[in-house]
N, C-alpha and C. Protein backbone atom coordinates (compact mmCIF):
# COMPACT_ATOMS: atom_id res chain seq x y z
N UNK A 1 0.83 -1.18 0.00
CA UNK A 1 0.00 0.00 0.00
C UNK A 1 0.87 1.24 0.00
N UNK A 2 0.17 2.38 -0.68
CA UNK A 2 0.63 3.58 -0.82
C UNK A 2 -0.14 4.48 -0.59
N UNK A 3 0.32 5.83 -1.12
CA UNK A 3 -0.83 7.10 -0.76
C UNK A 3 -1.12 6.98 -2.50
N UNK A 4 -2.13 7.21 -2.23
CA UNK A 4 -2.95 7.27 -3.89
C UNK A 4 -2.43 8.76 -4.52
N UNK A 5 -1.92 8.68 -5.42
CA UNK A 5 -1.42 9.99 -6.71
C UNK A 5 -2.39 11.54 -5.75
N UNK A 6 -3.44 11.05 -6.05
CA UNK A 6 -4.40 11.84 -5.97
C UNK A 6 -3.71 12.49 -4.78
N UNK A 7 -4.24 12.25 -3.65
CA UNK A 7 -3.78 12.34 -2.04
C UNK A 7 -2.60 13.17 -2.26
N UNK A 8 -1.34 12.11 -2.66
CA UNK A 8 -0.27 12.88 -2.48
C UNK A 8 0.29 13.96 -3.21
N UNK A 9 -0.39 14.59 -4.39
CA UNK A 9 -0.11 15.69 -4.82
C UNK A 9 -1.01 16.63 -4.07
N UNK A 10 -2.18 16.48 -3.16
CA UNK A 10 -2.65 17.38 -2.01
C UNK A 10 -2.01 17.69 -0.59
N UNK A 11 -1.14 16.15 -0.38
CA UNK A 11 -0.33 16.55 0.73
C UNK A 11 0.89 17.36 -0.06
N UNK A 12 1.48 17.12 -0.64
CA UNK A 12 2.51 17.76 -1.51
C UNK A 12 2.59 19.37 -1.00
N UNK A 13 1.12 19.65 -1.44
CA UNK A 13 0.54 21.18 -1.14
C UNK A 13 0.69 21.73 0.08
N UNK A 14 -0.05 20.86 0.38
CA UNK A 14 -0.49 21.18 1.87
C UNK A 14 0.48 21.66 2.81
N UNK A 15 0.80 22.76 3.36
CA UNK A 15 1.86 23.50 4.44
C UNK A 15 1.16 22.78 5.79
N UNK A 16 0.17 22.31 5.73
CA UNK A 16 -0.56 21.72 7.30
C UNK A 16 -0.73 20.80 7.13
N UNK A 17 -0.83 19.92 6.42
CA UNK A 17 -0.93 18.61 6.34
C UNK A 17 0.88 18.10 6.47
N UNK A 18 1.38 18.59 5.94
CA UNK A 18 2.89 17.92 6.27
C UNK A 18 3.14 18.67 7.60
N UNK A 19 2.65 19.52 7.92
CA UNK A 19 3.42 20.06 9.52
C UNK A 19 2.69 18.87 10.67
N UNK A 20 1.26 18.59 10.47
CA UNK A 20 0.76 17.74 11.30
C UNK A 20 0.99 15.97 11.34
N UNK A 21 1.61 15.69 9.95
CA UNK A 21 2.86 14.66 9.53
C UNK A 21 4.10 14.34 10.00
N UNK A 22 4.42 15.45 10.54
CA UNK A 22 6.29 15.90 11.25
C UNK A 22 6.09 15.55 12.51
N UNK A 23 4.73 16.09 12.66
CA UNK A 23 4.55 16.33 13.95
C UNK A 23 4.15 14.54 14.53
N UNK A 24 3.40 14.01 14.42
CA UNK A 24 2.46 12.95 14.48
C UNK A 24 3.89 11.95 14.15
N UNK A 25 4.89 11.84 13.35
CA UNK A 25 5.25 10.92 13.59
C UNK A 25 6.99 11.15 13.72
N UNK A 26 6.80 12.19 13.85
CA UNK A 26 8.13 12.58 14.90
C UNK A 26 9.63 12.79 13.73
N UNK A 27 9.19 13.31 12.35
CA UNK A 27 10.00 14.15 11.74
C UNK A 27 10.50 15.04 10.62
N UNK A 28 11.36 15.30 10.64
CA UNK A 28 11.84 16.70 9.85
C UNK A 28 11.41 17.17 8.71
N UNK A 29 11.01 18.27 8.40
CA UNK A 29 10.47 18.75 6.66
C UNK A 29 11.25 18.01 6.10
N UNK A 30 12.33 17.68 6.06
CA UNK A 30 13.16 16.82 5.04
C UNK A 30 12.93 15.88 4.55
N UNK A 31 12.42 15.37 5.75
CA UNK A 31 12.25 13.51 5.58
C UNK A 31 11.13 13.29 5.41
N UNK A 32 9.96 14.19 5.35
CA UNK A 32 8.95 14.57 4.82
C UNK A 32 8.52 14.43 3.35
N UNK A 33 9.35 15.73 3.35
CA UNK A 33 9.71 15.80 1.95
C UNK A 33 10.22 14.76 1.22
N UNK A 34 11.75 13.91 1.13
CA UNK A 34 12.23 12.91 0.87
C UNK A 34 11.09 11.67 0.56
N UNK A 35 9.95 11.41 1.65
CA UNK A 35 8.86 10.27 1.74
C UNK A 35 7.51 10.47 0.77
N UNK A 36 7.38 12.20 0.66
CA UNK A 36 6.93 12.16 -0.42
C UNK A 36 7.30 12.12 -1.57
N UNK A 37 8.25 12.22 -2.12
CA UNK A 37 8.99 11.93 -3.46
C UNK A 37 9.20 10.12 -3.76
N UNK A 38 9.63 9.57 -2.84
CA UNK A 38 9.37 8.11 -2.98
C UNK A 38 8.46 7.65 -2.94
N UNK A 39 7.44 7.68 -2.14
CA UNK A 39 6.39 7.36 -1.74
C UNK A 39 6.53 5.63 -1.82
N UNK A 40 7.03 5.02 -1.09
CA UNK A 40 7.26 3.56 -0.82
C UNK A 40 5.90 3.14 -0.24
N UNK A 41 5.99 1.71 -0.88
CA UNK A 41 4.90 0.39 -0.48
C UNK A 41 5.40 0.46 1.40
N UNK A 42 4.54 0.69 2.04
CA UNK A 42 4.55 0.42 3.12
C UNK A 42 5.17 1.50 3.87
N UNK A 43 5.26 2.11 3.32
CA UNK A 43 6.10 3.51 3.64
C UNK A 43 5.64 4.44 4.89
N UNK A 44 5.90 5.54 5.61
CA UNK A 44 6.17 6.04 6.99
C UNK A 44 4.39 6.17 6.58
N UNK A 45 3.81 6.90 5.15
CA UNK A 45 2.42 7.62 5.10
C UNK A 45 1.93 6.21 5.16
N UNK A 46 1.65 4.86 5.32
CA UNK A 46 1.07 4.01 5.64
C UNK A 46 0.35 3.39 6.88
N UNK A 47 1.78 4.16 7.69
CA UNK A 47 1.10 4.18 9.40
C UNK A 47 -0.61 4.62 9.62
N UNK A 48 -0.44 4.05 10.68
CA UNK A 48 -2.51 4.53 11.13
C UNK A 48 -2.38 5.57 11.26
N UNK A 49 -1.27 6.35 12.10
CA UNK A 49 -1.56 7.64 12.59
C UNK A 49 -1.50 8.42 11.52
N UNK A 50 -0.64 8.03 10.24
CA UNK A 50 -0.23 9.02 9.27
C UNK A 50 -1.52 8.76 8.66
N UNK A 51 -2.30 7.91 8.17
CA UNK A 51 -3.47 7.61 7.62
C UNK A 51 -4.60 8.33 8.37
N UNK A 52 -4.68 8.36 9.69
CA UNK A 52 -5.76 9.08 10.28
C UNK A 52 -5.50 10.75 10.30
N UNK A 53 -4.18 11.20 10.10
CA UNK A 53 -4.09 12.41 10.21
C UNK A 53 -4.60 13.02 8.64
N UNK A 54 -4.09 12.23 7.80
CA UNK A 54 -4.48 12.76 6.62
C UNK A 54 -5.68 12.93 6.02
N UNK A 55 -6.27 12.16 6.41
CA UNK A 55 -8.40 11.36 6.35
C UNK A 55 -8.63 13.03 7.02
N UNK A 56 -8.08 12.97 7.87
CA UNK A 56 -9.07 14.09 8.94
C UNK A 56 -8.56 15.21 8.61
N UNK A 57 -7.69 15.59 8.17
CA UNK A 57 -7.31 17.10 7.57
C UNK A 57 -8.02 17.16 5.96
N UNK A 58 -8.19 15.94 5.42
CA UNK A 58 -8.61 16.53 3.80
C UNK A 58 -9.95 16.27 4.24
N UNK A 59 -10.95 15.68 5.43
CA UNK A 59 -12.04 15.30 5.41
C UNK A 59 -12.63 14.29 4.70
N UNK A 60 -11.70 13.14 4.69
CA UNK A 60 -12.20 12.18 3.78
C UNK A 60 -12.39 10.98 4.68
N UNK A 61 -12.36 9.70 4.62
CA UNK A 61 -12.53 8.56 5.33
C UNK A 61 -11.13 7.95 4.52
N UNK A 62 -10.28 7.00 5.68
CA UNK A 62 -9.53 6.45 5.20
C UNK A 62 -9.65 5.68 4.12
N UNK A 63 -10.71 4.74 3.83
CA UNK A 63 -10.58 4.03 2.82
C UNK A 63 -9.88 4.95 1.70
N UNK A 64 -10.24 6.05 1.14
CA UNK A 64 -9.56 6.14 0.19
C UNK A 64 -8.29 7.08 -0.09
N UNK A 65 -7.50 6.83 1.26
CA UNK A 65 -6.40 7.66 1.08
C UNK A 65 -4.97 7.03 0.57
N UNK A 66 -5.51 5.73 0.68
CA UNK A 66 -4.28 4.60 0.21
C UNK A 66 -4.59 3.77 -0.75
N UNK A 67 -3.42 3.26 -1.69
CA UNK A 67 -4.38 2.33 -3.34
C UNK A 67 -3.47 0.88 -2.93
């Protein structure tokens, strides 16, 4: 599993969605940054917490934040 295209060119955007990302799982715009450019199978945005933070900032339901 991944973050769906969609998703991650909104977190991409998002100045609050990656600050509450840093925050929630403890790091740096860099590595942030870095995780969105790879975007790996199983990757840090796969976590629950990273999955629930993102659902609840774009207002969506998890099901479709990951493909």
């Amino acid at each position: 599993m991944k973050l769906r295209k969609e998703i991650l060119e909104i977190v991409k955007s998002s100045t609050g969605i990656r600050r509450e990302l840093a925050r929630q799982l403890d790091l740096s715009d860099a590595s942030i940054s870095r995780i969105l450019r790879e975007n790996k199978e199983n990757g840090e945005f796969t976590k629950v917490v990273a999955v629930k933070s993102i659902a609840n900032k774009l207002n969506m339901p998890e099901s479709v934040i990951l493909e």
